[in-house]
Protein backbone atom coordinates (compact mmCIF):
# COMPACT_ATOMS: atom_id res chain seq x y z
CA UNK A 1 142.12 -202.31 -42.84
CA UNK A 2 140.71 -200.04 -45.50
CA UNK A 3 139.52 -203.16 -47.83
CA UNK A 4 137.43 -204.05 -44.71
CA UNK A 5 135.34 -201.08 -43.77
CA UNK A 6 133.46 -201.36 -47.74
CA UNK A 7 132.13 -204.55 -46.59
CA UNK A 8 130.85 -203.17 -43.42
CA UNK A 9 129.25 -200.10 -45.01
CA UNK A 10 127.32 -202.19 -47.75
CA UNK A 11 126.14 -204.46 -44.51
CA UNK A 12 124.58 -201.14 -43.04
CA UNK A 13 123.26 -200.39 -46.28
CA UNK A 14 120.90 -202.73 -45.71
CA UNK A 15 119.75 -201.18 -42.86
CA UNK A 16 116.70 -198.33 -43.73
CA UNK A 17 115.75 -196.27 -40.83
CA UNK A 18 112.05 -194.62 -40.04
CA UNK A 19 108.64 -196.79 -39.74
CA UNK A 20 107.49 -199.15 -42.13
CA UNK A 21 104.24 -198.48 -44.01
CA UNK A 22 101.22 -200.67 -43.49
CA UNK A 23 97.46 -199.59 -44.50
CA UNK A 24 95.58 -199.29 -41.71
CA UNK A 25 92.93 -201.21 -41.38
CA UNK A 26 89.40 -199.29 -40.94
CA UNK A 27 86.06 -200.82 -40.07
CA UNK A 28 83.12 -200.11 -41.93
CA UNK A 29 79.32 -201.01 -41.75
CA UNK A 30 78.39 -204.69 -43.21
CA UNK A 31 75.74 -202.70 -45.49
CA UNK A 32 74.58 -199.27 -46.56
CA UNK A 33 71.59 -197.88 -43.86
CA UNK A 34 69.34 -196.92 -46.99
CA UNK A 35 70.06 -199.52 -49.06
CA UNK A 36 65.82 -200.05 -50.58
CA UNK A 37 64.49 -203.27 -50.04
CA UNK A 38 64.03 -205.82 -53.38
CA UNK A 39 60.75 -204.92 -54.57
CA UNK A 40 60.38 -201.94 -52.29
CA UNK A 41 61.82 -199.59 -54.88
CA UNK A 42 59.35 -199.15 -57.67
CA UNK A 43 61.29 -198.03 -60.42
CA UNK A 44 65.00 -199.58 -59.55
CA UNK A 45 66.00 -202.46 -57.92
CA UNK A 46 69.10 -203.59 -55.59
CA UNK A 47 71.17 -205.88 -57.33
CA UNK A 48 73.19 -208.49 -55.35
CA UNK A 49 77.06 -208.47 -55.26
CA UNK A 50 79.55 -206.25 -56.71
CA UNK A 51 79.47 -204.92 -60.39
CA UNK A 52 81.40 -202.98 -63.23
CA UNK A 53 81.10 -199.62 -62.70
CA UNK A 54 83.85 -198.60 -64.85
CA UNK A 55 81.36 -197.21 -67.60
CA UNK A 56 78.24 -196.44 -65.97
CA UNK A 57 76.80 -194.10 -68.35
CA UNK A 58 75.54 -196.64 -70.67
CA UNK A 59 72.93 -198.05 -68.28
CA UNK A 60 71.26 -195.02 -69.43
CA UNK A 61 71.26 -196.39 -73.03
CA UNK A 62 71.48 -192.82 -74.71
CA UNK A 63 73.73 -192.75 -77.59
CA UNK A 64 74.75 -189.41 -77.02
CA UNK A 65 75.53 -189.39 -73.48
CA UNK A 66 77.67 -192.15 -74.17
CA UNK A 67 79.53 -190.02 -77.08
CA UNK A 68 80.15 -186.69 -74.58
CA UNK A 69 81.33 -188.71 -71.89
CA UNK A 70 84.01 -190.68 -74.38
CA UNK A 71 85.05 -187.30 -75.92
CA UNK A 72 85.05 -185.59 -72.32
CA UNK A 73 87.44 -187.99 -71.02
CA UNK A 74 89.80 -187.70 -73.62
CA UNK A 75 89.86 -183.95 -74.56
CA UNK A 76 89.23 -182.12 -71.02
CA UNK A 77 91.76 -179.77 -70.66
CA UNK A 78 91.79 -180.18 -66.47
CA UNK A 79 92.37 -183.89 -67.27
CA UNK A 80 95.07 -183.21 -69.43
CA UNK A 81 97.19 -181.29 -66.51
CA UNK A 82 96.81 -184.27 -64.08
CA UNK A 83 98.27 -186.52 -66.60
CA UNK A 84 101.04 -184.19 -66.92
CA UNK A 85 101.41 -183.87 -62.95
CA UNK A 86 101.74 -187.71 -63.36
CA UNK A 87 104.95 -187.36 -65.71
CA UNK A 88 106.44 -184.88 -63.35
CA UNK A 89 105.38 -187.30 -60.50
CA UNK A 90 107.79 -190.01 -62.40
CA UNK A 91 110.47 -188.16 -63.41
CA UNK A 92 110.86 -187.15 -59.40
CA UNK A 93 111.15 -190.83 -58.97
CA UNK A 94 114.18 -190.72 -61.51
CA UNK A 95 115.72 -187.65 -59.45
CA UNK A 96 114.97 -189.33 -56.26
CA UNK A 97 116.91 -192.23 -57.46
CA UNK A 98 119.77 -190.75 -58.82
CA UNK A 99 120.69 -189.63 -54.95
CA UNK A 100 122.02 -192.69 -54.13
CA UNK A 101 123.98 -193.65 -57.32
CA UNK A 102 127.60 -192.64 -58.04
CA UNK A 103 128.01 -189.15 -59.49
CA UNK A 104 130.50 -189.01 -62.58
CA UNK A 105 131.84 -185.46 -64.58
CA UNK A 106 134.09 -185.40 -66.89
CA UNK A 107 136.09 -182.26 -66.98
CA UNK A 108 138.95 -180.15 -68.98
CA UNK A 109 140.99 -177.27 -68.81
CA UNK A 110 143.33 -175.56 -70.47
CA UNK A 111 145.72 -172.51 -69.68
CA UNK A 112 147.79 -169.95 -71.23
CA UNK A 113 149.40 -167.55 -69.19
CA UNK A 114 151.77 -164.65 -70.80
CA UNK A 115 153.93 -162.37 -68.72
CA UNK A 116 156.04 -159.42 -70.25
CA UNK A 117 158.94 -160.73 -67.73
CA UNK A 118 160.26 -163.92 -66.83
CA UNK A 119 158.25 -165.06 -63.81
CA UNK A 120 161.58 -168.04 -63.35
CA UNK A 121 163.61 -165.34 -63.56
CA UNK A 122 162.29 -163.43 -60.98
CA UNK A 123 162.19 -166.01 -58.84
CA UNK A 124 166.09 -166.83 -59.19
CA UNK A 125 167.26 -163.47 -58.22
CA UNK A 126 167.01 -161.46 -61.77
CA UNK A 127 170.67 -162.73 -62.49
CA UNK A 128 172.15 -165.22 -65.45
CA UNK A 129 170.16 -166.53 -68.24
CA UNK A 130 166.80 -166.13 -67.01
CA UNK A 131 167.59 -162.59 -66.30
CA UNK A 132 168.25 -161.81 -70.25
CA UNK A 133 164.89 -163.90 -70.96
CA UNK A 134 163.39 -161.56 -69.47
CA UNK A 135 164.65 -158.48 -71.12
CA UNK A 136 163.84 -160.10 -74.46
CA UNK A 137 159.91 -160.39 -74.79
CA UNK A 138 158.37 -162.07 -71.68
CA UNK A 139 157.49 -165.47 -71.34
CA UNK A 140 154.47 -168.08 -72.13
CA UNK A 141 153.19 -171.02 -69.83
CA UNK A 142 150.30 -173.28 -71.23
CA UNK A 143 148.92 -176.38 -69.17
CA UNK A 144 146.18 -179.17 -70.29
CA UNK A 145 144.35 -181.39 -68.16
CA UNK A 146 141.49 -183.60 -68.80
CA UNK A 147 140.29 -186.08 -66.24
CA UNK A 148 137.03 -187.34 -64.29
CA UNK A 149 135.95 -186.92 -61.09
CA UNK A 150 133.47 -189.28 -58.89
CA UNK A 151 131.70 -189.20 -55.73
CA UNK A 152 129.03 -191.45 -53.79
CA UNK A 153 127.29 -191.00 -51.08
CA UNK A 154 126.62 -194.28 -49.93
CA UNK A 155 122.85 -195.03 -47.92
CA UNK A 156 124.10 -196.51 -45.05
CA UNK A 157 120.89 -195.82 -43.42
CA UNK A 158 118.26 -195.79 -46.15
CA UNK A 159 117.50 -192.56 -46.43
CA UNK A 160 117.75 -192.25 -50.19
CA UNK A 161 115.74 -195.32 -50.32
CA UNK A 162 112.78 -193.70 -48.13
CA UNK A 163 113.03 -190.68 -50.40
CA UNK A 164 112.52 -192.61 -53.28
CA UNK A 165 109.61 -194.57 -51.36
CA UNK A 166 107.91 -191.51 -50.91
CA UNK A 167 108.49 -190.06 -54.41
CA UNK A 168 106.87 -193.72 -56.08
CA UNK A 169 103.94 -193.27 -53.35
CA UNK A 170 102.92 -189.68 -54.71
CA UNK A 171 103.38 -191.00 -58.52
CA UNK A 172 100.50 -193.97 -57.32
CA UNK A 173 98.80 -190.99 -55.47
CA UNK A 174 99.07 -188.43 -58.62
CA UNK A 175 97.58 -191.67 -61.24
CA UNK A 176 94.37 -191.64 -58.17
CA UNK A 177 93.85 -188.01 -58.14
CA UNK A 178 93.52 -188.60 -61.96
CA UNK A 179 91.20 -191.44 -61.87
CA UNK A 180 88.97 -189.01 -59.54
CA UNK A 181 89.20 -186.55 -61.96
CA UNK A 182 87.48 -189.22 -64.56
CA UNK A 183 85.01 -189.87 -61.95
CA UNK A 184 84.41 -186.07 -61.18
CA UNK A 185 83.91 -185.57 -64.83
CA UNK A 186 81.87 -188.23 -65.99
CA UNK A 187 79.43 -187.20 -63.31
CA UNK A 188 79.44 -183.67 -64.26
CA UNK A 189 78.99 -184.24 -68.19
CA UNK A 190 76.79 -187.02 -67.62
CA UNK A 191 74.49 -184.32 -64.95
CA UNK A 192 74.91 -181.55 -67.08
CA UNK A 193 73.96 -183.47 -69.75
CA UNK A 194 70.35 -184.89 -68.17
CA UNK A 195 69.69 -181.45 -66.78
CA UNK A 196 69.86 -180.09 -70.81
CA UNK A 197 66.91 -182.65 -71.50
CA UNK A 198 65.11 -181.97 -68.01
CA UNK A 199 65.16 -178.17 -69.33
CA UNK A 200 64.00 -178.86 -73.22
CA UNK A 201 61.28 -181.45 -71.80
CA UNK A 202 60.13 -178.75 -69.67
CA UNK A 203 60.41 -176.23 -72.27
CA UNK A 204 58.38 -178.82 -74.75
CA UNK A 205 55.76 -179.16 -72.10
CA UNK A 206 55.58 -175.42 -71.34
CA UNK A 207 55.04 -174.80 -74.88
CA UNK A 208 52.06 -177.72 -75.62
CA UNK A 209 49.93 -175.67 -72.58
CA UNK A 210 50.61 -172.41 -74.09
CA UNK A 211 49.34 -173.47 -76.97
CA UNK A 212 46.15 -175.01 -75.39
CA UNK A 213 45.87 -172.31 -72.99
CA UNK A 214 45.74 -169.68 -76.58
CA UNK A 215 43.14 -171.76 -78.07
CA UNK A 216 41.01 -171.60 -75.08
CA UNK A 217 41.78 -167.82 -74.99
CA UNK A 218 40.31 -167.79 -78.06
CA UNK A 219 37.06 -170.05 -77.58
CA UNK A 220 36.61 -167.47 -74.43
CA UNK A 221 36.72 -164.24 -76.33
CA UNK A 222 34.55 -165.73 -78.70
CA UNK A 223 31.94 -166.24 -76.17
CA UNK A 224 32.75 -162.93 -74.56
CA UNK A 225 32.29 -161.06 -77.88
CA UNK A 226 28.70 -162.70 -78.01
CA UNK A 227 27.75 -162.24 -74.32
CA UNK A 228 27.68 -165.84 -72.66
CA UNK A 229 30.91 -165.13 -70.32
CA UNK A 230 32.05 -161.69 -68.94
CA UNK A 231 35.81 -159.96 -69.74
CA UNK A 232 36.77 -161.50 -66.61
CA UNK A 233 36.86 -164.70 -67.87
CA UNK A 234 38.90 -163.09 -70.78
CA UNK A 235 41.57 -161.58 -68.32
CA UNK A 236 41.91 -164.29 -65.89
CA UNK A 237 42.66 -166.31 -68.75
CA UNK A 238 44.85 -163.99 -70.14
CA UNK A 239 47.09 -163.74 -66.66
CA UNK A 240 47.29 -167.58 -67.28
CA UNK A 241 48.69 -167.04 -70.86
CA UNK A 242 51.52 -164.54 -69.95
CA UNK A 243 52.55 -166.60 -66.92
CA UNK A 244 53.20 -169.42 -68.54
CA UNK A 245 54.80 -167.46 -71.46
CA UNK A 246 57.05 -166.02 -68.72
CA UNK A 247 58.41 -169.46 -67.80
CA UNK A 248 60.09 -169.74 -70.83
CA UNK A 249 62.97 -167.56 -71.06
CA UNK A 250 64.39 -168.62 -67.80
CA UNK A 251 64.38 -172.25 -69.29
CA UNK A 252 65.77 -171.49 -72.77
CA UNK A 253 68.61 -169.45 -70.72
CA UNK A 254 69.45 -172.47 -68.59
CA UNK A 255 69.34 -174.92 -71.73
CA UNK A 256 72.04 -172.60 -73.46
CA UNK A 257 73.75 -172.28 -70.28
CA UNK A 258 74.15 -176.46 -70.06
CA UNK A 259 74.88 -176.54 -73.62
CA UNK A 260 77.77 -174.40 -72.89
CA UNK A 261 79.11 -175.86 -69.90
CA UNK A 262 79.48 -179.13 -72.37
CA UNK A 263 81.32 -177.57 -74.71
CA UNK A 264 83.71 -176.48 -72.38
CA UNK A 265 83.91 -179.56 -70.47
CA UNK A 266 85.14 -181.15 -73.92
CA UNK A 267 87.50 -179.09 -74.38
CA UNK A 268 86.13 -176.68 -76.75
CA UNK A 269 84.25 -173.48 -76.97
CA UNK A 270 81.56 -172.66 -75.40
CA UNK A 271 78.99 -172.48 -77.98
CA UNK A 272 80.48 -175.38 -80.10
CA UNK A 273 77.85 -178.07 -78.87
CA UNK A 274 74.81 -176.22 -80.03
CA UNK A 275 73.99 -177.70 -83.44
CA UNK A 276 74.97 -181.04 -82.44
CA UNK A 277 72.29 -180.94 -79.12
CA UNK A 278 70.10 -178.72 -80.92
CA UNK A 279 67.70 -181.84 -81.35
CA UNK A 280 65.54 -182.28 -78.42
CA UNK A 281 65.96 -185.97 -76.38
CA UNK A 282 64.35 -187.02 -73.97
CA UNK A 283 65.00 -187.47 -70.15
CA UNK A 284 66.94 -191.13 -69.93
CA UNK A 285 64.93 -193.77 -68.27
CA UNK A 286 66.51 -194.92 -64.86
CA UNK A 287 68.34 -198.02 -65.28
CA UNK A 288 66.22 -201.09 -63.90
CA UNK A 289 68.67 -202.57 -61.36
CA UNK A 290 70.66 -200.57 -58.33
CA UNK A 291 74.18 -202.05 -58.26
CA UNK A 292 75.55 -200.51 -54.98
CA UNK A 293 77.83 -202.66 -53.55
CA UNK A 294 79.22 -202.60 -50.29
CA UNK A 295 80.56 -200.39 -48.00
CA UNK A 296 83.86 -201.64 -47.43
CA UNK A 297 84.37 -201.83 -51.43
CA UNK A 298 84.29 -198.30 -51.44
CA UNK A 299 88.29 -198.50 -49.57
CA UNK A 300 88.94 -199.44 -53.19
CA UNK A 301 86.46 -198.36 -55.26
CA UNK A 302 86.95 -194.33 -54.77
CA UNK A 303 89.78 -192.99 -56.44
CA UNK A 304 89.58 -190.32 -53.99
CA UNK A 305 90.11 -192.72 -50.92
CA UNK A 306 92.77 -194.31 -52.50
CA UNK A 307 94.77 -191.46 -53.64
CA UNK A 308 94.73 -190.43 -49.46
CA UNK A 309 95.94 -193.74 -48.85
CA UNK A 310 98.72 -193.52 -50.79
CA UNK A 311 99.33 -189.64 -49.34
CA UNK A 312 99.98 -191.44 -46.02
CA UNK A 313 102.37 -193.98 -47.65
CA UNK A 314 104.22 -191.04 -48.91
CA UNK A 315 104.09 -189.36 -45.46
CA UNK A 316 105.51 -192.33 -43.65
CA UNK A 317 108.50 -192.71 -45.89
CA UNK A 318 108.89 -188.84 -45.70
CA UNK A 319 109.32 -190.03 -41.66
CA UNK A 320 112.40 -192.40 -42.88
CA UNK A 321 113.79 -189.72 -45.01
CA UNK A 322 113.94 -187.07 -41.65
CA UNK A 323 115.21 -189.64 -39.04
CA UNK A 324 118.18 -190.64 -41.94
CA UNK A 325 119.34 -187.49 -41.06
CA UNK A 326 120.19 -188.00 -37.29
CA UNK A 327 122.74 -190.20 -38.74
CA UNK A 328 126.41 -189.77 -40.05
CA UNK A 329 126.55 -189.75 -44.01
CA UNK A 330 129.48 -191.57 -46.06
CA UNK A 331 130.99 -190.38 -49.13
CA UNK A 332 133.51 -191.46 -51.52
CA UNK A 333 135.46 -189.74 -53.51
CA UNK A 334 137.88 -189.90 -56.77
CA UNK A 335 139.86 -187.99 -59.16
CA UNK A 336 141.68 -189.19 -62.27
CA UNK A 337 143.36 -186.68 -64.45
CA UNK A 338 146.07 -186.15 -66.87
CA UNK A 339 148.10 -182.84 -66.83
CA UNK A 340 150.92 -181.67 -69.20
CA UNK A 341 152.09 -178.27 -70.90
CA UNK A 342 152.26 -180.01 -74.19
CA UNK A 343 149.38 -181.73 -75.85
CA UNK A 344 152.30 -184.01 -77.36
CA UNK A 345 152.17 -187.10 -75.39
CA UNK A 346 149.15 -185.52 -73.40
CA UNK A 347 147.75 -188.82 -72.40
CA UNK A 348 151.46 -190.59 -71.33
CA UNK A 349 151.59 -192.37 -68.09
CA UNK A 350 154.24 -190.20 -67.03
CA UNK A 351 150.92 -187.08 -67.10
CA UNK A 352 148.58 -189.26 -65.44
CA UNK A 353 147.61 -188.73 -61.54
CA UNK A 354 144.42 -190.18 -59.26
CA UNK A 355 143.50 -189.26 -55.88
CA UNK A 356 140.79 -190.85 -53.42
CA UNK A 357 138.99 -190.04 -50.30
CA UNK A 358 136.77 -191.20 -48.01
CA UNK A 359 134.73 -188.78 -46.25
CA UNK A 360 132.21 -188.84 -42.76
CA UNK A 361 130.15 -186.40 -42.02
CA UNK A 362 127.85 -186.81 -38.61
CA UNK A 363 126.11 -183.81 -37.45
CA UNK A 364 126.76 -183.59 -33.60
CA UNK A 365 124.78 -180.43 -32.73
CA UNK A 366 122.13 -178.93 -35.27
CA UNK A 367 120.53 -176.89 -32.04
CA UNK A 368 117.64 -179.48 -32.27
CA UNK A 369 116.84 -178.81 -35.95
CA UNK A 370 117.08 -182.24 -37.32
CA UNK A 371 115.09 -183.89 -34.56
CA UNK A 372 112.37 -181.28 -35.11
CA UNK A 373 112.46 -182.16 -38.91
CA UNK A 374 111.27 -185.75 -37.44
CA UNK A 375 108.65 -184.29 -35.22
CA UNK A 376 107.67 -182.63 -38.16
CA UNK A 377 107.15 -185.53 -40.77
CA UNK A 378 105.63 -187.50 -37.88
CA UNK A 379 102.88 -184.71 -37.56
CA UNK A 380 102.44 -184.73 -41.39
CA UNK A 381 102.13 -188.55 -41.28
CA UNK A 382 99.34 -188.11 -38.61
CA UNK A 383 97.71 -185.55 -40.62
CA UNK A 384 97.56 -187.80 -43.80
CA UNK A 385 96.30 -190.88 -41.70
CA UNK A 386 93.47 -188.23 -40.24
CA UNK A 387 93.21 -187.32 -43.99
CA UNK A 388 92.78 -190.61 -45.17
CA UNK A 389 89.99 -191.55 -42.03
CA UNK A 390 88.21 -188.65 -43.18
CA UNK A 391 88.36 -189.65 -46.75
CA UNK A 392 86.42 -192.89 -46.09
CA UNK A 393 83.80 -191.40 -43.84
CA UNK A 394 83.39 -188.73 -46.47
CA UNK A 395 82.54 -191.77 -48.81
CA UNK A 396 80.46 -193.36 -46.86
CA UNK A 397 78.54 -190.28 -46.78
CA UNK A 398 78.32 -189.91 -50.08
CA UNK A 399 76.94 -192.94 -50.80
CA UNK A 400 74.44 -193.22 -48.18
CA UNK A 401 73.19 -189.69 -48.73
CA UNK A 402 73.00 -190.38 -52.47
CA UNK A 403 70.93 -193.23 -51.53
CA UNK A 404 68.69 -192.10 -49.30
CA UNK A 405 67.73 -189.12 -52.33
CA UNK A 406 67.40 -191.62 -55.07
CA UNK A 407 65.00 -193.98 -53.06
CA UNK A 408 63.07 -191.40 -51.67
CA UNK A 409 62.84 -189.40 -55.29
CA UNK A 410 61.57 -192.37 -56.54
CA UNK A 411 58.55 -192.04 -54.23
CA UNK A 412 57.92 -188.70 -54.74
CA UNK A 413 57.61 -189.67 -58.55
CA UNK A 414 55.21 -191.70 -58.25
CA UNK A 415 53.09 -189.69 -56.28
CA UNK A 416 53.49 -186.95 -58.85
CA UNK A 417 52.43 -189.25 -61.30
CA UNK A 418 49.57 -190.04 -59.51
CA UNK A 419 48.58 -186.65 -58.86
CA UNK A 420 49.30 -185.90 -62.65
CA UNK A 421 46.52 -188.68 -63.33
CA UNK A 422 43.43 -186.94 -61.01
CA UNK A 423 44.75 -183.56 -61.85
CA UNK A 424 43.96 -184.47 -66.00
CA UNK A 425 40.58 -186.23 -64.75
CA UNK A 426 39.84 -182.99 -62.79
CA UNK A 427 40.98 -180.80 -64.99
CA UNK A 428 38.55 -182.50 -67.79
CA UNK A 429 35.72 -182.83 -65.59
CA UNK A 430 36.04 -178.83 -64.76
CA UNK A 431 36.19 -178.02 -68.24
CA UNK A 432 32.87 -179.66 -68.96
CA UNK A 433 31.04 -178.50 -65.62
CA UNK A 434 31.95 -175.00 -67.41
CA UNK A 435 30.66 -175.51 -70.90
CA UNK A 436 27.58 -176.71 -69.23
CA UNK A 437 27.17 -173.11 -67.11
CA UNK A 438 27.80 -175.37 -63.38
CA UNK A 439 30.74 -173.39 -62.51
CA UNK A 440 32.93 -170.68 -63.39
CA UNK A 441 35.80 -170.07 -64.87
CA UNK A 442 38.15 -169.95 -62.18
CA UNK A 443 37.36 -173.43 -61.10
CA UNK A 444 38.80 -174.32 -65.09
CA UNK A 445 41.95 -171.96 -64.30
CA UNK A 446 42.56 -174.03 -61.19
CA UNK A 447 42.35 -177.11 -62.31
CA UNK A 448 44.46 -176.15 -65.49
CA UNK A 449 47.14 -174.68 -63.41
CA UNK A 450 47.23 -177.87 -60.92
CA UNK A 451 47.63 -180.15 -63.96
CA UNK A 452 50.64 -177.66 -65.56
CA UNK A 453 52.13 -177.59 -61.74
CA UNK A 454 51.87 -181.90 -61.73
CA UNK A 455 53.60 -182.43 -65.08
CA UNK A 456 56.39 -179.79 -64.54
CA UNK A 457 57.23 -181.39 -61.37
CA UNK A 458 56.58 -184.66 -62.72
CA UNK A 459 59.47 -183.34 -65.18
CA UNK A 460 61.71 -182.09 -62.69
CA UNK A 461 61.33 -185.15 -60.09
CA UNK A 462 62.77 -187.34 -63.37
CA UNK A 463 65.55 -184.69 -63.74
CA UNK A 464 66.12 -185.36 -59.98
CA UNK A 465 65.89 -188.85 -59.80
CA UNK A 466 68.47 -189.19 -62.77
CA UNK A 467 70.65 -186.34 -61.09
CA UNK A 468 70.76 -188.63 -57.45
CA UNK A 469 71.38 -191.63 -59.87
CA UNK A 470 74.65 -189.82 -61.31
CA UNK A 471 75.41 -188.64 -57.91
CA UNK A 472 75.43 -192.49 -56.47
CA UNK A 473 77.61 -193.78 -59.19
CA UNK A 474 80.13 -191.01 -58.45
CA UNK A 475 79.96 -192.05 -54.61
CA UNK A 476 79.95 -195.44 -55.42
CA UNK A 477 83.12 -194.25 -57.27
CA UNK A 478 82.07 -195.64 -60.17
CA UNK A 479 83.70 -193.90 -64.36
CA UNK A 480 87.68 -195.06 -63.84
CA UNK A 481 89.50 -197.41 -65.81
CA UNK A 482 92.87 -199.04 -64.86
């Protein structure tokens, strides 16, 4: 009868209790809202089907991007703790595992006991031979035993196997939270790294109208000193000098700042990057072509999406691994040892002694504990799915938002480009209405500071416009490698 109840349990242990996970499937729209028209978009255009967004920095085409992103990714210190969350994530697998495999020790003992008096003597009443034993020195009593001892709880109803379900499902999900975290950082060195030459082309530009704005300080005083213009031409022109000098510090403190933040995001110190971006570049042209996609790629595109995904696989095993407990657990046990108070022989037949056992265990009344445990992995299973829903709407955000500021920042460009041309023309033609006496000076100071206003947000819009760019190839969830 015995022989035929191991058959029976390995039949059940085919049986694994709790839901089985499939992704749900979610609908989203056949094409992103502000996707730009071909040929509507005057700087970039939508390109047609999917593409590799694995490296999207180099569609900038600047060399040293290209170099802080590579460097970033393999030195960045927050990347570096994911990966190790990873390991831990695998070796839970290994512990998760090891639940439903046979536990072996190996153990050993050994024993001396001395007593002043004959404990056998005692026992037999003081009297005859044992009796004068005692009176002569006490007695000694040694015992050795080496052996092993197994047990196995077998999983009759899978719950081992849901546990280590869940534990592979939060390895995949730990692997996506660091693919994010490539994402996330590409972005961020790649931004950080524009907004350094948004600030030094600002800076340059800031610095080319002081310099103008000096030397017509100077033609001014000259013809102050010689009576053709009054001192208020000499002031007003003055106020224009300082407050452009004043932009400058503000700018050379946010360049450092950047430079900084690189460092750091490469793992080093702060002020490590500053010889090597000491050089001024300029602001990277925007690529020529939009490669966007659509929607529903982003269910496998974002790292971020994916790693909730697998969050709910995890959760719905974690269901498994609760309901597994409603059930009665089987264990087997064994014990093989060899005893003797002599280690001649030790390992004779005649010292050698095994014992087995087969033990159920089925909890009858937990006053409603384990069922709540159930309840309570099917509420975190519903909180992951929500999790995950929200995940995909959040991306979907992302990448519609991130288009609509690209396109329209493309617009705005070029009508800050145009305004930069009439604001030279009428800064030009002002100039020479005042050499010939037709106006005064403040009609030079306006148009001067129009043109200065045009080209520094002429400057910024590009700083934008690359900014949105980084910011749609991180929603596209673009900067991961398998």
């Amino acid at each position: 009868m015995k022989w035929a109840i191991t058959p029976i349990l390995f039949s059940l242990a085919a049986c694994t209790v709790g839901p089985n996970y499939e992704q749900p499937q979610l609908a989203t729209p056949a094409a992103f809202q502000d996707l730009p028209q071909a040929g509507a978009a005057p700087l970039s255009q939508p390109a047609g089907g999917d593409a590799d967004l694995t490296q999207w920095w180099q569609q900038f085409h600047d060399a040293e991007l290209e170099r802080l992103v590579t460097r970033a990714l393999a030195a960045n210190l927050d990347l570096m703790s994911t990966a190790s969350l990873i390991r831990q994530a695998r070796e839970q697998e290994i512990v998760q595992g090891a639940a439903g495999l046979p536990s072996v020790n190996a153990t050993g003992s050994a024993v001396r006991l001395h007593s002043n008096t004959n404990p056998l003597a005692t026992l037999g009443g003081g009297g005859g031979p044992a009796g004068a034993a005692s009176s002569s020195g006490g007695s000694d009593l040694r015992l050795y035993s080496a052996g092993f001892d197994a047990s196995w709880e077998i999983d009759v109803f899978g719950g081992v196997r849901r546990g280590v379900e869940a534990a592979r499902d939060k390895s995949d999900a730990a692997v996506w939270q660091l693919r994010d975290g490539e994402v996330s950082l590409s972005a961020e060195v790649a931004n950080d790294y524009l907004m350094l030459r948004a600030a030094e082309a600002r800076i340059a530009l800031l610095q080319s109208a002081l310099q103008r704005q000096r030397e017509t300080l100077a033609i001014v005083q000259a013809r102050a000193t010689v009576g053709f213009v009054t001192e208020l031409d000499v002031d007003q022109q003055t106020a224009q000098v300082e407050a452009t000098a004043a932009q400058l510090p503000p700018l050379a403190a946010q360049r450092l700042a950047l430079v900084h933040a690189l460092g750091v995001l490469l793992g080093e110190q702060p002020e490590t990057m500053e010889a090597e971006l000491q050089a001024t570049g300029a602001i990277p042209a925007v690529p020529a072509t939009l490669p966007v996609g659509l929607p529903s790629d982003l269910l496998r595109r974002r790292p971020d999406v994916r790693q909730a995904e697998r969050n709910l696989a995890a959760a719905t095993a974690q269901v498994g691994v609760a309901v597994a407990q409603l059930y009665p657990k089987f264990n087997l046990l064994g014990l093989a040892s060899f005893a003797s108070n002599s280690l001649n022989g030790f390992f004779s037949s005649d010292n050698f002694s095994a014992a087995g056992l087969g033990l159920i265990r089925w909890p009858i009344f937990t006053a409603g504990k384990s069922r709540a445990n159930v309840r309570i992995s099917e509420e975190q299973q519903n909180q992951a799915y929500l999790g995950y829903r929200q995940s995909v709407l959040k991306a979907l955000q992302d990448a519609e938002d991130s288009l609509t500021r690209y396109t329209n920042e493309q617009q705005r460009l070029v009508s800050l480009q145009n305004s930069i041309a009439a604001a030279t023309s009428s800064y030009a033609i002002a100039t020479d209405q005042y050499r010939s006496g037709l106006v005064t000076y403040l009609n030079v100071l306006t148009a001067e500071t129009a043109l200065l206003n045009a080209q520094d947000e002429a400057a910024q819009s590009r700083a934008a416009l690359s900014a949105d760019l980084v910011s749609l190839y991180k929603a596209l969830g673009g900067g991961w490698s398998a």
